[in-house]
C-alpha atoms as a PDB file:
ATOM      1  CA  UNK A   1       0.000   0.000   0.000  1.00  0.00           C
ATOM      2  CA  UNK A   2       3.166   2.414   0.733  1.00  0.00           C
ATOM      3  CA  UNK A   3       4.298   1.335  -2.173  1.00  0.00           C
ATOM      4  CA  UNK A   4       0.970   2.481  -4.369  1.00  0.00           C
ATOM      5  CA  UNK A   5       1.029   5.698  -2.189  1.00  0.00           C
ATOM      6  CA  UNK A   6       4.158   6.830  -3.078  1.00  0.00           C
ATOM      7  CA  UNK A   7       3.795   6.093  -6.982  1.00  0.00           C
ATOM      8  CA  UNK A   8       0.305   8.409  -6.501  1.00  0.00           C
ATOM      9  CA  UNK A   9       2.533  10.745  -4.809  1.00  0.00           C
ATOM     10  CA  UNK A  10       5.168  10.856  -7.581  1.00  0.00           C
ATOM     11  CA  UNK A  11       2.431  11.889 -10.317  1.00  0.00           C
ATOM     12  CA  UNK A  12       0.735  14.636  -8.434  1.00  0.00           C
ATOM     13  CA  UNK A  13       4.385  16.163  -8.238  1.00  0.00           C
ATOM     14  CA  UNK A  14       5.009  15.648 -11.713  1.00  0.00           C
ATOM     15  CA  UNK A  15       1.189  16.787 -12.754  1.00  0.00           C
ATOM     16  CA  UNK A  16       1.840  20.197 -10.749  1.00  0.00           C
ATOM     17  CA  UNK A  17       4.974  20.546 -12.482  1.00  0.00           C
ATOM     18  CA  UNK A  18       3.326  20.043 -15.668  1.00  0.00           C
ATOM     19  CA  UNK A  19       0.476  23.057 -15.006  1.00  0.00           C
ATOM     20  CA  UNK A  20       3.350  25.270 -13.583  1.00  0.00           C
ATOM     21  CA  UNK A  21       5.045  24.417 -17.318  1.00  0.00           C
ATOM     22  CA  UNK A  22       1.665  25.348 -19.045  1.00  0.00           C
ATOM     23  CA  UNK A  23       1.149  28.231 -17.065  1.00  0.00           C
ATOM     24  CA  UNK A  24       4.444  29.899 -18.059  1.00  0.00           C
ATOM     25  CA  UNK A  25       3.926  28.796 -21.626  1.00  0.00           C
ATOM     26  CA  UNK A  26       0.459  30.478 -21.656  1.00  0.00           C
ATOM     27  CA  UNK A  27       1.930  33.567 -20.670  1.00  0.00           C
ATOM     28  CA  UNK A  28       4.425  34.177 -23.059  1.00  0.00           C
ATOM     29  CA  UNK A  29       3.000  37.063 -25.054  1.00  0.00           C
ATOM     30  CA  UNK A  30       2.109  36.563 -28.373  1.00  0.00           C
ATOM     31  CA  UNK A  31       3.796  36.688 -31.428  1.00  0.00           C
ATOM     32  CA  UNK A  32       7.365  36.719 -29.335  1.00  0.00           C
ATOM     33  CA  UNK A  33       7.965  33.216 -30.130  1.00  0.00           C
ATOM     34  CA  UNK A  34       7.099  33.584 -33.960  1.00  0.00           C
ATOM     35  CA  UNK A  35       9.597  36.621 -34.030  1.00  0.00           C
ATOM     36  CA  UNK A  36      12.326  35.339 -36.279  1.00  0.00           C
ATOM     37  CA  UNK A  37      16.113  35.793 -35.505  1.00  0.00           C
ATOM     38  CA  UNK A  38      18.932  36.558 -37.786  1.00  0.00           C
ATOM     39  CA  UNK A  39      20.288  33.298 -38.844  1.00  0.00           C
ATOM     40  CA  UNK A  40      23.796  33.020 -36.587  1.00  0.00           C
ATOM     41  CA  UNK A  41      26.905  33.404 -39.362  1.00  0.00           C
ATOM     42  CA  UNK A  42      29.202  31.436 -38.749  1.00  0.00           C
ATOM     43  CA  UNK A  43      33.517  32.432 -38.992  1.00  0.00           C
ATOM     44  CA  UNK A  44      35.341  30.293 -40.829  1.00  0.00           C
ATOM     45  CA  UNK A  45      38.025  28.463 -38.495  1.00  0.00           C
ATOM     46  CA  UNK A  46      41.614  28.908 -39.073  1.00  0.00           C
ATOM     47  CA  UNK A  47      41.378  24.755 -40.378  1.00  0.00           C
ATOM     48  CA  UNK A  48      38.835  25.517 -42.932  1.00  0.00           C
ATOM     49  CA  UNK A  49      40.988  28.895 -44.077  1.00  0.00           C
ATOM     50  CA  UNK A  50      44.088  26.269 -44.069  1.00  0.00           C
ATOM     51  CA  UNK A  51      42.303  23.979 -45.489  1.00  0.00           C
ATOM     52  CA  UNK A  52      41.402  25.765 -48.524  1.00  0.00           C
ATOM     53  CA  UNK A  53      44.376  27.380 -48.977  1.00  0.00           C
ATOM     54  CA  UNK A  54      46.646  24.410 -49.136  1.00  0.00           C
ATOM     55  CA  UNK A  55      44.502  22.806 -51.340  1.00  0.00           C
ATOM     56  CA  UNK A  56      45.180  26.134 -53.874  1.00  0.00           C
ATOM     57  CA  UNK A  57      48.539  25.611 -53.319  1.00  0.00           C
ATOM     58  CA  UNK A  58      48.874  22.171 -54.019  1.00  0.00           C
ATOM     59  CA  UNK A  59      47.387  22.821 -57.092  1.00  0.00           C
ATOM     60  CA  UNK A  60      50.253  25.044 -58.105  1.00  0.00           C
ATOM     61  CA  UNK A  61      48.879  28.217 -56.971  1.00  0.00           C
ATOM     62  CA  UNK A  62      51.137  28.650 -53.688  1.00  0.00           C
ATOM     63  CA  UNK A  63      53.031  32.323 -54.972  1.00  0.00           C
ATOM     64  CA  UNK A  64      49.002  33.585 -55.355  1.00  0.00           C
ATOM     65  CA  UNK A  65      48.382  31.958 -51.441  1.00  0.00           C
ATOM     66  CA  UNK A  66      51.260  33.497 -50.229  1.00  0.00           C
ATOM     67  CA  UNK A  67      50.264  37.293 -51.741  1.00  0.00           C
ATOM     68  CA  UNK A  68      46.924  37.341 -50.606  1.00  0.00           C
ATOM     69  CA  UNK A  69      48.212  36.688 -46.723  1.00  0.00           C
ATOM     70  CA  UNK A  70      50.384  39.382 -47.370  1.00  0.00           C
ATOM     71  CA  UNK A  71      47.606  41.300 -48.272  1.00  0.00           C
ATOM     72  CA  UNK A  72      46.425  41.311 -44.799  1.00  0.00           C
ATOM     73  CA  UNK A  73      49.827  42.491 -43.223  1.00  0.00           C
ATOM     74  CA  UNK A  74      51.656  39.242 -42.379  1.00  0.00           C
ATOM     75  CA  UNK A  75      53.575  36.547 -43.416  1.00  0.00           C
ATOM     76  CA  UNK A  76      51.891  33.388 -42.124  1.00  0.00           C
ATOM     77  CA  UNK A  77      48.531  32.293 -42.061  1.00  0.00           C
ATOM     78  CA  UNK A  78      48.624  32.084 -38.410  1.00  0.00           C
ATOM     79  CA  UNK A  79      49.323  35.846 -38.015  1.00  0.00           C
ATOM     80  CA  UNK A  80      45.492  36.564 -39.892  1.00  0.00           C
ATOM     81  CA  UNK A  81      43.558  37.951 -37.332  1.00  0.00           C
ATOM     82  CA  UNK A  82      39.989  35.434 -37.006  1.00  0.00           C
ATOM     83  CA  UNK A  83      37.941  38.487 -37.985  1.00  0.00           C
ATOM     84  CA  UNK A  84      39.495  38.113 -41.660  1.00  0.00           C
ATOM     85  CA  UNK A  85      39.069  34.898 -42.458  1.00  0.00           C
ATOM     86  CA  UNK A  86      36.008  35.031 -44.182  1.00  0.00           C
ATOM     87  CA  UNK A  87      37.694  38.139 -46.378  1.00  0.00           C
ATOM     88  CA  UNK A  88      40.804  35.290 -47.208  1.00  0.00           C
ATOM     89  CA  UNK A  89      38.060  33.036 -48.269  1.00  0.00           C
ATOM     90  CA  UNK A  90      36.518  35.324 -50.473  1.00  0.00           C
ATOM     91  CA  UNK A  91      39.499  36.125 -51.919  1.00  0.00           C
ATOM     92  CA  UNK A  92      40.631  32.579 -52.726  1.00  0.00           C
ATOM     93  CA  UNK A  93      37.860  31.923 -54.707  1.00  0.00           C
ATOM     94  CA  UNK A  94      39.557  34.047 -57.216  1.00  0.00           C
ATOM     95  CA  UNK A  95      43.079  31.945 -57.096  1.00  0.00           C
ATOM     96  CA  UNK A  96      42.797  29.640 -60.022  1.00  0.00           C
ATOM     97  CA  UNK A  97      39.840  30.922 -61.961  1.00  0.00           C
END
């Protein structure tokens, strides 16, 4: 009988925390959760600027790779600030075309 008691006891708890959910979800004014946000960009990672940039040089295009990081004031990829990735990759597109 404890047993049964306590099960009954488990569901009531989970029940009230189920209205207290609905509650809160009722109250959310509306059209806030239809309200669309920007989709997130995301930066390119220094592997995916590598990435693509050793592939243009194995393809014969490393003298083009190495101007456009000098382009951005340095002499290794490394040095690129993460802001400018996405500009390097633009860029690239270019090499080999």
């Amino acid at each position: 009988m404890r047993e049964q008691a306590a099960i009954a006891t488990d569901i009531i708890v989970s029940l009230r925390r189920l209205a207290d959910v609905l509650e809160e979800f009722i109250q959310i004014p509306q059209g806030k959760e239809n309200e669309e946000q920007p989709p997130a960009v995301a930066t390119p990672t220094l592997e995916e600027v590598r990435t693509a940039l050793m592939a243009l040089s194995v393809a014969g295009h490393g003298a083009e790779v190495k101007q456009l990081i000098g382009k951005f004031g340095v002499s290794k990829l490394s040095e690129i600030a993460p802001e400018h990735f996405e500009a390097v990759l633009k860029e690239a597109e270019s090499i080999g075309k």
